[in-house]
C-alpha atoms as a PDB file:
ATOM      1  CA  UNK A   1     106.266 109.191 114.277  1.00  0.00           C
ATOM      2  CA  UNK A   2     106.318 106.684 111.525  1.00  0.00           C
ATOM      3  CA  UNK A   3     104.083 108.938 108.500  1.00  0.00           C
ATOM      4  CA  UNK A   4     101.120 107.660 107.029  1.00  0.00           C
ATOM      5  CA  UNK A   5     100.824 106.065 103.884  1.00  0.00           C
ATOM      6  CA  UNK A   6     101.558 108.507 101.081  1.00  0.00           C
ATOM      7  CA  UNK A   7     104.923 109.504 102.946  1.00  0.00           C
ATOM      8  CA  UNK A   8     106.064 106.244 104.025  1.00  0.00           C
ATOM      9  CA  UNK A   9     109.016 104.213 103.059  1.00  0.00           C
ATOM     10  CA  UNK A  10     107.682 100.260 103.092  1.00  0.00           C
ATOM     11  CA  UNK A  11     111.216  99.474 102.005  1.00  0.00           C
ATOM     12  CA  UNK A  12     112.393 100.336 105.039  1.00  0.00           C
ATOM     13  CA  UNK A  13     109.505  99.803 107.357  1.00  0.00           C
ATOM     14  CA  UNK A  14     111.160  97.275 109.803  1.00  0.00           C
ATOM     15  CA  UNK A  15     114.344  99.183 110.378  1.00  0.00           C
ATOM     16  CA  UNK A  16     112.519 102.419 110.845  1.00  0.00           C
ATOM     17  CA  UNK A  17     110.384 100.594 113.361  1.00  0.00           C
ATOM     18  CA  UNK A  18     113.179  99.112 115.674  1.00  0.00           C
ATOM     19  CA  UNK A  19     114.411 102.958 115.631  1.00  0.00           C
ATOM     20  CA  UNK A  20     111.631 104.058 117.072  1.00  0.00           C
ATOM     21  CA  UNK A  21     111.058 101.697 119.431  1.00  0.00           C
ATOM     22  CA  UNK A  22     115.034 101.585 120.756  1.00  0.00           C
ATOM     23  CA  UNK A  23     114.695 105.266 120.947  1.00  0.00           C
ATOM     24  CA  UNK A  24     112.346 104.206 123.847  1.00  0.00           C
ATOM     25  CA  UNK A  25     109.386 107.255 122.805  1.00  0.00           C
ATOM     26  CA  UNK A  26     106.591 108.257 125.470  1.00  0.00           C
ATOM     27  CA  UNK A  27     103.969 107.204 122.576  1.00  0.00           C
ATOM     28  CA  UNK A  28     104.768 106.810 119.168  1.00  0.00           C
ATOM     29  CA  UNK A  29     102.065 107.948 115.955  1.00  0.00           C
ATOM     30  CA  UNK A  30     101.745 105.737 113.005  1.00  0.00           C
ATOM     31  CA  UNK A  31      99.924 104.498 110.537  1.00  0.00           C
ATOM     32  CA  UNK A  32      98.518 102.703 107.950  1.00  0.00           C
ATOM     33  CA  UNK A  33      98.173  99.501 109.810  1.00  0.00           C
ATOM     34  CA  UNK A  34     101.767  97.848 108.032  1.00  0.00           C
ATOM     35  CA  UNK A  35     103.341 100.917 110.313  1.00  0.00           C
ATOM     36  CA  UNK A  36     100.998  99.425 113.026  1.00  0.00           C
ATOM     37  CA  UNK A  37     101.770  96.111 112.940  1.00  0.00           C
ATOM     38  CA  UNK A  38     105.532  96.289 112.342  1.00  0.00           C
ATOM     39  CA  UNK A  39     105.851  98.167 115.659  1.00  0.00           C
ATOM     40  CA  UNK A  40     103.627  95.902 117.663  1.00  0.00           C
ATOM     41  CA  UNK A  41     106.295  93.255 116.753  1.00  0.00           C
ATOM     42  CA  UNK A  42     108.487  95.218 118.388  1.00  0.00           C
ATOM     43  CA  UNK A  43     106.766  96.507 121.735  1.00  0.00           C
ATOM     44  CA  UNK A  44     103.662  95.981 124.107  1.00  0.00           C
ATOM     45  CA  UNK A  45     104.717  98.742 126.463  1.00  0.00           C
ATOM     46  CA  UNK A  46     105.209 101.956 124.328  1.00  0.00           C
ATOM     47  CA  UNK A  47     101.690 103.405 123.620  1.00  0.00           C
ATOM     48  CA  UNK A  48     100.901 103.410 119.657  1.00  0.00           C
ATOM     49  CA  UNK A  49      98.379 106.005 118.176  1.00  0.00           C
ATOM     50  CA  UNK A  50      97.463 104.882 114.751  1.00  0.00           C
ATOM     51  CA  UNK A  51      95.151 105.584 111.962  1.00  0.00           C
ATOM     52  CA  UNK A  52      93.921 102.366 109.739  1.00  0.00           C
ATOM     53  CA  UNK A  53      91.282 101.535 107.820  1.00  0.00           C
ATOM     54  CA  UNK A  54      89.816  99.004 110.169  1.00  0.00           C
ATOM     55  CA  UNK A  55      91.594  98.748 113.680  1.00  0.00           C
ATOM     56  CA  UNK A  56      89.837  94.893 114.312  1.00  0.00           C
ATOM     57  CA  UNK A  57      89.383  93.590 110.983  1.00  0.00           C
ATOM     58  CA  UNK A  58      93.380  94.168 110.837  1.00  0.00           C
ATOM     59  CA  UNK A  59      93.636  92.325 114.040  1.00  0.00           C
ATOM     60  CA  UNK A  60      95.873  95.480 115.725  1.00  0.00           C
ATOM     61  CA  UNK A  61      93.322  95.956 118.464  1.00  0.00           C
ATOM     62  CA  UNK A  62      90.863  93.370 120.180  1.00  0.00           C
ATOM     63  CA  UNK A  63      87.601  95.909 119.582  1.00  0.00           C
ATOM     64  CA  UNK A  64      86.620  99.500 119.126  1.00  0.00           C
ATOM     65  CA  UNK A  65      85.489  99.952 122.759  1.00  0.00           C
ATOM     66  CA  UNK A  66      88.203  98.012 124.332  1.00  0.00           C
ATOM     67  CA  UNK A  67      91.511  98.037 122.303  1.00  0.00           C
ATOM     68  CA  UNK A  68      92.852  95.689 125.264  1.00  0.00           C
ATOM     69  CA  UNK A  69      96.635  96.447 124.002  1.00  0.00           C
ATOM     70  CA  UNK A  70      99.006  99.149 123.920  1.00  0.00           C
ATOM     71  CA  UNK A  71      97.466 100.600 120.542  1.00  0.00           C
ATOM     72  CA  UNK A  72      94.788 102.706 119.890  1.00  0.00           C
ATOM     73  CA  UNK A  73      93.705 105.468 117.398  1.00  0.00           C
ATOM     74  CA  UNK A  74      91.207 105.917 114.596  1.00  0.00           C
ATOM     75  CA  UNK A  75      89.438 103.233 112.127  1.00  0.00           C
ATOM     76  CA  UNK A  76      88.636 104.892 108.930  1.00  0.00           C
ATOM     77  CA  UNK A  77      86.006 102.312 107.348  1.00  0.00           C
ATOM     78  CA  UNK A  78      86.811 103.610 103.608  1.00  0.00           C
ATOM     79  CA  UNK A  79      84.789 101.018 101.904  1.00  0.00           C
ATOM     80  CA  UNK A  80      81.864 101.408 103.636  1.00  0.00           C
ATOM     81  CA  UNK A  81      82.172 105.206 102.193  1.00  0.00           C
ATOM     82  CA  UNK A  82      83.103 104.611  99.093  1.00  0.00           C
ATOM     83  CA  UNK A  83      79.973 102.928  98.771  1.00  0.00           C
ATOM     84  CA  UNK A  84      78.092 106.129 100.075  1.00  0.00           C
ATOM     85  CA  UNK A  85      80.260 108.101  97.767  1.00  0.00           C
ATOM     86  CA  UNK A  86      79.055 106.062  94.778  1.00  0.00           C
ATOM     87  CA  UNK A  87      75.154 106.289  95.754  1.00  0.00           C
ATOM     88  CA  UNK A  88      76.126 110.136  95.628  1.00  0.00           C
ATOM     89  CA  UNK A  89      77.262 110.227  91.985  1.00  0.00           C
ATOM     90  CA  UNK A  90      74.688 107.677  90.830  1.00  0.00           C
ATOM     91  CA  UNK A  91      71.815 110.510  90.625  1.00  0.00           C
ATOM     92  CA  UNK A  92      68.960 109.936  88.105  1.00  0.00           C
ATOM     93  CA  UNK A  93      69.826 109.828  84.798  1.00  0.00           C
ATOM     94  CA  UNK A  94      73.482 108.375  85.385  1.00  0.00           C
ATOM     95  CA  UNK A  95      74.101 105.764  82.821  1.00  0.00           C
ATOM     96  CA  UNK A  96      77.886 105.277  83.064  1.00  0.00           C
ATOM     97  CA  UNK A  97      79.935 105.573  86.268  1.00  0.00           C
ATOM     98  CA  UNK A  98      83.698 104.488  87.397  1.00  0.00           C
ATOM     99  CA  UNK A  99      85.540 103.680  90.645  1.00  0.00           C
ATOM    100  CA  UNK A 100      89.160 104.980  90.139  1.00  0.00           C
ATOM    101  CA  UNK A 101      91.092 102.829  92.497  1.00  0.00           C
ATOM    102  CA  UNK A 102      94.745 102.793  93.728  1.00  0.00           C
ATOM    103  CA  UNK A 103      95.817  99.221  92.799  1.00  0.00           C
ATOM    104  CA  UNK A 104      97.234  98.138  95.865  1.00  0.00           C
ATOM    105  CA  UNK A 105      94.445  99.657  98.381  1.00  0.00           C
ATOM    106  CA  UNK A 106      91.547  98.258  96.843  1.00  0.00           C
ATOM    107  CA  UNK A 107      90.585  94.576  97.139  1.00  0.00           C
ATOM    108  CA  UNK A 108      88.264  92.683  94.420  1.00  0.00           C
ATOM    109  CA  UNK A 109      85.300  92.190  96.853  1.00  0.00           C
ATOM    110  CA  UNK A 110      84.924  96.021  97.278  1.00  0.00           C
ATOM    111  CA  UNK A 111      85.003  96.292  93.764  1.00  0.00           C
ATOM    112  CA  UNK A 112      82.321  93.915  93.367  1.00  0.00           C
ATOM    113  CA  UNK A 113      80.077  95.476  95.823  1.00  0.00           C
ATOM    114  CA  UNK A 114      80.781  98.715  94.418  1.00  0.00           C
ATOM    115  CA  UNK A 115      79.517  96.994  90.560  1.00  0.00           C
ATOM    116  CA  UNK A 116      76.698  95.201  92.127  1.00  0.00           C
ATOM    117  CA  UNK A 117      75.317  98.341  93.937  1.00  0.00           C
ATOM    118  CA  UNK A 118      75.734 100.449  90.786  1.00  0.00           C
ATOM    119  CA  UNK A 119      74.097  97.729  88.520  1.00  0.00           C
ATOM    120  CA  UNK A 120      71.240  97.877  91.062  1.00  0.00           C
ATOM    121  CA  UNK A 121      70.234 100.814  90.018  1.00  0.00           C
ATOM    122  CA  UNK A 122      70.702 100.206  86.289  1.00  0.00           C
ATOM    123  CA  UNK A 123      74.250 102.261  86.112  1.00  0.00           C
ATOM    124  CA  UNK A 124      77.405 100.840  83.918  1.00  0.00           C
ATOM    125  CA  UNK A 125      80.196 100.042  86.430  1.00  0.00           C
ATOM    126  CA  UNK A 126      83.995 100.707  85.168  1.00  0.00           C
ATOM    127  CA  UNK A 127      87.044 100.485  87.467  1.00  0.00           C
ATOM    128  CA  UNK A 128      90.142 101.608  86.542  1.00  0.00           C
ATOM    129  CA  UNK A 129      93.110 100.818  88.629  1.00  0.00           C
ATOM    130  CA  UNK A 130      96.371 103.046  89.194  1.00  0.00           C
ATOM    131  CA  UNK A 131      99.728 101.568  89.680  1.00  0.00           C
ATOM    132  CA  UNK A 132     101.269 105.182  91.044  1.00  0.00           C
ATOM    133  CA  UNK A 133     101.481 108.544  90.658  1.00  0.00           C
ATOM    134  CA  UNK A 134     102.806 108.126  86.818  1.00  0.00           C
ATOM    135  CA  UNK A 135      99.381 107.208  86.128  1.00  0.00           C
ATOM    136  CA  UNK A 136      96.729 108.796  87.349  1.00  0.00           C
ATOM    137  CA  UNK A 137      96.828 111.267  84.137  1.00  0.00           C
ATOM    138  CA  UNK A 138      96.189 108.054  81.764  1.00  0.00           C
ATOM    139  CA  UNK A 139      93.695 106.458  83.936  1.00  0.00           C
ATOM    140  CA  UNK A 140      91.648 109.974  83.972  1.00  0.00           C
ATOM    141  CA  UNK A 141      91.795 110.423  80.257  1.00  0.00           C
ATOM    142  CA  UNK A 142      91.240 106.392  80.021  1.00  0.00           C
ATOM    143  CA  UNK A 143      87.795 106.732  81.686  1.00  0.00           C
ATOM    144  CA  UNK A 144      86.568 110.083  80.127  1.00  0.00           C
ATOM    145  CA  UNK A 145      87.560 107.962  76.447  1.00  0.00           C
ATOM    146  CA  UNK A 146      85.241 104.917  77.993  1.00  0.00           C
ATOM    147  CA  UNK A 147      82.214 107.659  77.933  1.00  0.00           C
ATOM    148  CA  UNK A 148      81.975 107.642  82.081  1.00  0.00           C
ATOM    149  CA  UNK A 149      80.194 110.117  83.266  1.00  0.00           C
ATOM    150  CA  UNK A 150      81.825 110.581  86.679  1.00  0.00           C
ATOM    151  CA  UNK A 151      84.313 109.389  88.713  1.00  0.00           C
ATOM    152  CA  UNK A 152      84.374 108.082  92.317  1.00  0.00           C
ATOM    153  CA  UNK A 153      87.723 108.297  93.569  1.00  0.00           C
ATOM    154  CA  UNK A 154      88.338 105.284  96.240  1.00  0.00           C
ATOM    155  CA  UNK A 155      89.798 106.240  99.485  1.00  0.00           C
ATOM    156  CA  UNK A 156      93.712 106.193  98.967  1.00  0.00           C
ATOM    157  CA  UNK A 157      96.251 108.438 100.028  1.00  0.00           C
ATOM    158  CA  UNK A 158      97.274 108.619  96.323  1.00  0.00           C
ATOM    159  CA  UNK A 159      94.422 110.534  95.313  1.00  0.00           C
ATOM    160  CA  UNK A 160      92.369 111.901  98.204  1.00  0.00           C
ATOM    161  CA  UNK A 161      95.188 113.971 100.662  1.00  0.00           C
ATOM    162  CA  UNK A 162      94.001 117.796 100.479  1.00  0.00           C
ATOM    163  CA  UNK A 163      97.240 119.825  99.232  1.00  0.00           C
ATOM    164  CA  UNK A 164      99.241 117.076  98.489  1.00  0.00           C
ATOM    165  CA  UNK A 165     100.740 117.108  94.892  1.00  0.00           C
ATOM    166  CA  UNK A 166      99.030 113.936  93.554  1.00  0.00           C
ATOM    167  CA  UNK A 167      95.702 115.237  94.823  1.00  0.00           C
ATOM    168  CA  UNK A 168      96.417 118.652  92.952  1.00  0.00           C
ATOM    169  CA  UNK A 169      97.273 116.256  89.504  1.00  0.00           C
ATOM    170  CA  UNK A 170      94.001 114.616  89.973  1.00  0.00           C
ATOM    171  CA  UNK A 171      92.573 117.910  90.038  1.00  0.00           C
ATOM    172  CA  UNK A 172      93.934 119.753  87.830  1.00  0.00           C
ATOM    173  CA  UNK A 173      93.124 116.423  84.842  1.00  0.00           C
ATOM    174  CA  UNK A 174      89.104 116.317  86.034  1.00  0.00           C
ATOM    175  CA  UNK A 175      88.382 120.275  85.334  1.00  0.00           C
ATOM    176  CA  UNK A 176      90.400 119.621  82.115  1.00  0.00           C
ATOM    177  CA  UNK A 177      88.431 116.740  80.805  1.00  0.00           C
ATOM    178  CA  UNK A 178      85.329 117.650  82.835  1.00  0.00           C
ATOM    179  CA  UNK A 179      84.062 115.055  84.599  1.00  0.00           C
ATOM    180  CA  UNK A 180      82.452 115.257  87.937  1.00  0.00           C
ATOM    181  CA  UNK A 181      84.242 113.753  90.405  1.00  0.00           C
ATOM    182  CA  UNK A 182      83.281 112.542  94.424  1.00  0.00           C
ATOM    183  CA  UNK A 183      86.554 112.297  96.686  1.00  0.00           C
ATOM    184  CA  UNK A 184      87.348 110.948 100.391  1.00  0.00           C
ATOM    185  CA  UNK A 185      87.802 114.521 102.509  1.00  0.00           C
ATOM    186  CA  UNK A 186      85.523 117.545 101.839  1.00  0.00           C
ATOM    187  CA  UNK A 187      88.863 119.836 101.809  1.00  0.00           C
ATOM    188  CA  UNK A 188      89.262 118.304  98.174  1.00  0.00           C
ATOM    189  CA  UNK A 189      86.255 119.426  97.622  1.00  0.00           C
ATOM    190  CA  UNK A 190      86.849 122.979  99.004  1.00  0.00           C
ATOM    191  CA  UNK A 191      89.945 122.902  96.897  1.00  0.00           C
ATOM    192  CA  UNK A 192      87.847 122.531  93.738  1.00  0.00           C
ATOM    193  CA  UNK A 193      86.563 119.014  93.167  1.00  0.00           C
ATOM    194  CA  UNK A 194      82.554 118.437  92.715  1.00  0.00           C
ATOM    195  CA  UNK A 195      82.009 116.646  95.923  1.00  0.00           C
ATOM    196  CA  UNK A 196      83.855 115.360  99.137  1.00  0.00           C
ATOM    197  CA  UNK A 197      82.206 113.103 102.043  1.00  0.00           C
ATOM    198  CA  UNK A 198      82.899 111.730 105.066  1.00  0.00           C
ATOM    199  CA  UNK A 199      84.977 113.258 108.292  1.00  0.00           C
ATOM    200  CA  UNK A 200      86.769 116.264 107.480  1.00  0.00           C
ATOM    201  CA  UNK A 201      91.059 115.392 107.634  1.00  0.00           C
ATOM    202  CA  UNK A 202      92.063 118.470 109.685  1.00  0.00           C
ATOM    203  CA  UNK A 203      89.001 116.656 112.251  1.00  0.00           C
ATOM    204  CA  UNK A 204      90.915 113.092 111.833  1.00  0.00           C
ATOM    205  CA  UNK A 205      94.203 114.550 112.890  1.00  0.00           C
ATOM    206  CA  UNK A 206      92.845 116.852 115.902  1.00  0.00           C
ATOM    207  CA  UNK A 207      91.519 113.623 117.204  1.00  0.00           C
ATOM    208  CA  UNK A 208      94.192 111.861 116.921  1.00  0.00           C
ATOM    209  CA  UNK A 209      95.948 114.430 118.953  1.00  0.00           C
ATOM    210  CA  UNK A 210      93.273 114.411 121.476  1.00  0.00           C
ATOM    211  CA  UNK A 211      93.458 110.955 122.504  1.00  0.00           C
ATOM    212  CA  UNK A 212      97.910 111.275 122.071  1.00  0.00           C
ATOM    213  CA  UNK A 213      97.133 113.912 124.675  1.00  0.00           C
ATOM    214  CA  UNK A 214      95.302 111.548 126.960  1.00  0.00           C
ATOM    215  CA  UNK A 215      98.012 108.896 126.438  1.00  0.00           C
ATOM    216  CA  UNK A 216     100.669 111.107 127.904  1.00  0.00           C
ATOM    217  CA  UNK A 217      98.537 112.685 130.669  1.00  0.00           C
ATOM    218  CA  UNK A 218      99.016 108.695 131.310  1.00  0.00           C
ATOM    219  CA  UNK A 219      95.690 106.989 130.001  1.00  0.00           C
ATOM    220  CA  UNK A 220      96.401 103.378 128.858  1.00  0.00           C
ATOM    221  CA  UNK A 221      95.806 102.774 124.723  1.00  0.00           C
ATOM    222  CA  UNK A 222      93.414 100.027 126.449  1.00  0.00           C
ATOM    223  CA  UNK A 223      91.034 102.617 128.051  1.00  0.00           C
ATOM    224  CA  UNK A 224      90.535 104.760 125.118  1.00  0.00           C
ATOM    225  CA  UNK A 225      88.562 103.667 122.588  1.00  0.00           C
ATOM    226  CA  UNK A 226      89.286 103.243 118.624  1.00  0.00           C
ATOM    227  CA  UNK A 227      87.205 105.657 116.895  1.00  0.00           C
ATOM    228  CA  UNK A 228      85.773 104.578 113.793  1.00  0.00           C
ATOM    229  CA  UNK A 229      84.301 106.457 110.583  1.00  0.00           C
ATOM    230  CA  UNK A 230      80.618 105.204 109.657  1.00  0.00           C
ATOM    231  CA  UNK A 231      78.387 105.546 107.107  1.00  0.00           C
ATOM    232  CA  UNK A 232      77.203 108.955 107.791  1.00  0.00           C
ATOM    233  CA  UNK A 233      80.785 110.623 107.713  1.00  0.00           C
ATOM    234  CA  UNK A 234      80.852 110.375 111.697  1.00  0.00           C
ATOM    235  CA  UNK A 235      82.839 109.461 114.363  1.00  0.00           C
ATOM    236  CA  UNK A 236      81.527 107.331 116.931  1.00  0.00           C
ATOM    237  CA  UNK A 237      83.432 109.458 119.071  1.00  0.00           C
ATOM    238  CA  UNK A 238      84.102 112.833 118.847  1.00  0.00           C
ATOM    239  CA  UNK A 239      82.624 115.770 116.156  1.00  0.00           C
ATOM    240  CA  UNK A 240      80.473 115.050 113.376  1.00  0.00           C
ATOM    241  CA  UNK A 241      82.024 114.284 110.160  1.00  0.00           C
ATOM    242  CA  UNK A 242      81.082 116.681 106.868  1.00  0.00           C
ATOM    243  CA  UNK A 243      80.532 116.903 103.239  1.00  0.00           C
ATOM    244  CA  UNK A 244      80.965 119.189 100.820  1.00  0.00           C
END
């Protein structure tokens, strides 16, 4: 299993890859799509069980119904929630709102549609970008100086993993500073943030299970399709998705 995104080590991406893949796995797990890709450089045979942001837009799979390769898995669609996220905060009377944004995971035209949707309804737009763990801290006391009155935090592994230490920093810095604060997976929320929205994590990772089960029962990655998050917080296939 090469880990997702908040474990893994880019630096070493490529030789980790040919490891797995000389080790000659039944099915291998990976993810983000990097993980994805480097590995489907490497083999067309071994199954791969992945979870991306978008499965076809990242060209590892031909389409959601049909993957038509030997990779298959989960398409999490985070901008298109980050978007619902934002119409969340943006109740009446919000006059000032940020996007706080890890600054390698978030491109410039999801910023802009993030700013154009908030400006829509007559709401300041801010984004504040963070560079690593080092500096989430400043960003969070950067924004509650600006006079923001919450924060949506954009889906990133930095920020938005339930239990994981930089989740628990983020945490901790919006109860001190108080500001209300919408997150990726409704265990932050249960784990003391305002609001969470979209599927639940422990869901994304039973389902991912579920269809590594049906690889080794011998299903082909081709015959199973990619699951995708929408704008509802579901999955087109299996359980509903949740907020909190």
């Amino acid at each position: 299993m090469i880990p997702d995104g908040f474990d893994a080590d880019y630096g070493h991406l490529s030789e980790l890859a040919a490891a797995l893949v000389k080790a000659a796995p039944d099915a291998i797990i990976a993810g983000p799509a990097r993980a994805l890709q480097a590995l489907q450089s490497l083999t067309h045979t071994i199954p791969l069980i992945g979870m991306t942001e978008d499965m076809v837009a990242e060209g590892v799979v031909a389409s959601f119904a049909r993957p038509g390769s030997n990779i298959t898995g989960i398409s999490l669609l985070s901008p298109e929630l980050d978007t619902k996220r934002q119409e969340i905060l943006a109740v009446p009377g919000a006059r000032k709102i940020a996007a706080m944004a890890a600054a390698n995971a978030a491109p410039e035209y999801h910023l802009q549609a993030l700013e154009h949707a908030a400006r829509s309804r007559g709401v300041e737009f801010l984004v504040f970008r963070v560079g690593g763990p080092g500096e989430i801290i400043s960003a969070i006391d950067a924004a509650k100086a600006s006079g923001v009155e919450a924060l949506n935090f954009l889906a990133s592994p930095l920020f938005s993993v339930p239990g994981s230490q930089t989740n628990r920093v983020v945490l901790d810095r919006v109860a001190a500073v108080r500001l209300p604060s919408i997150f990726q997976f409704p265990e932050t929320a249960e784990a003391g943030a305002l609001a969470g929205y979209g599927a639940r994590i422990t869901d994304l990772y039973s389902q991912r299970a579920r269809i590594t089960v049906q690889v080794l029962r011998g299903t082909k990655p081709a015959d199973i399709p990619s699951n995708r998050i929408n704008s509802a917080g579901y999955q087109s296939e299996g359980r509903k998705g949740d907020w909190s």
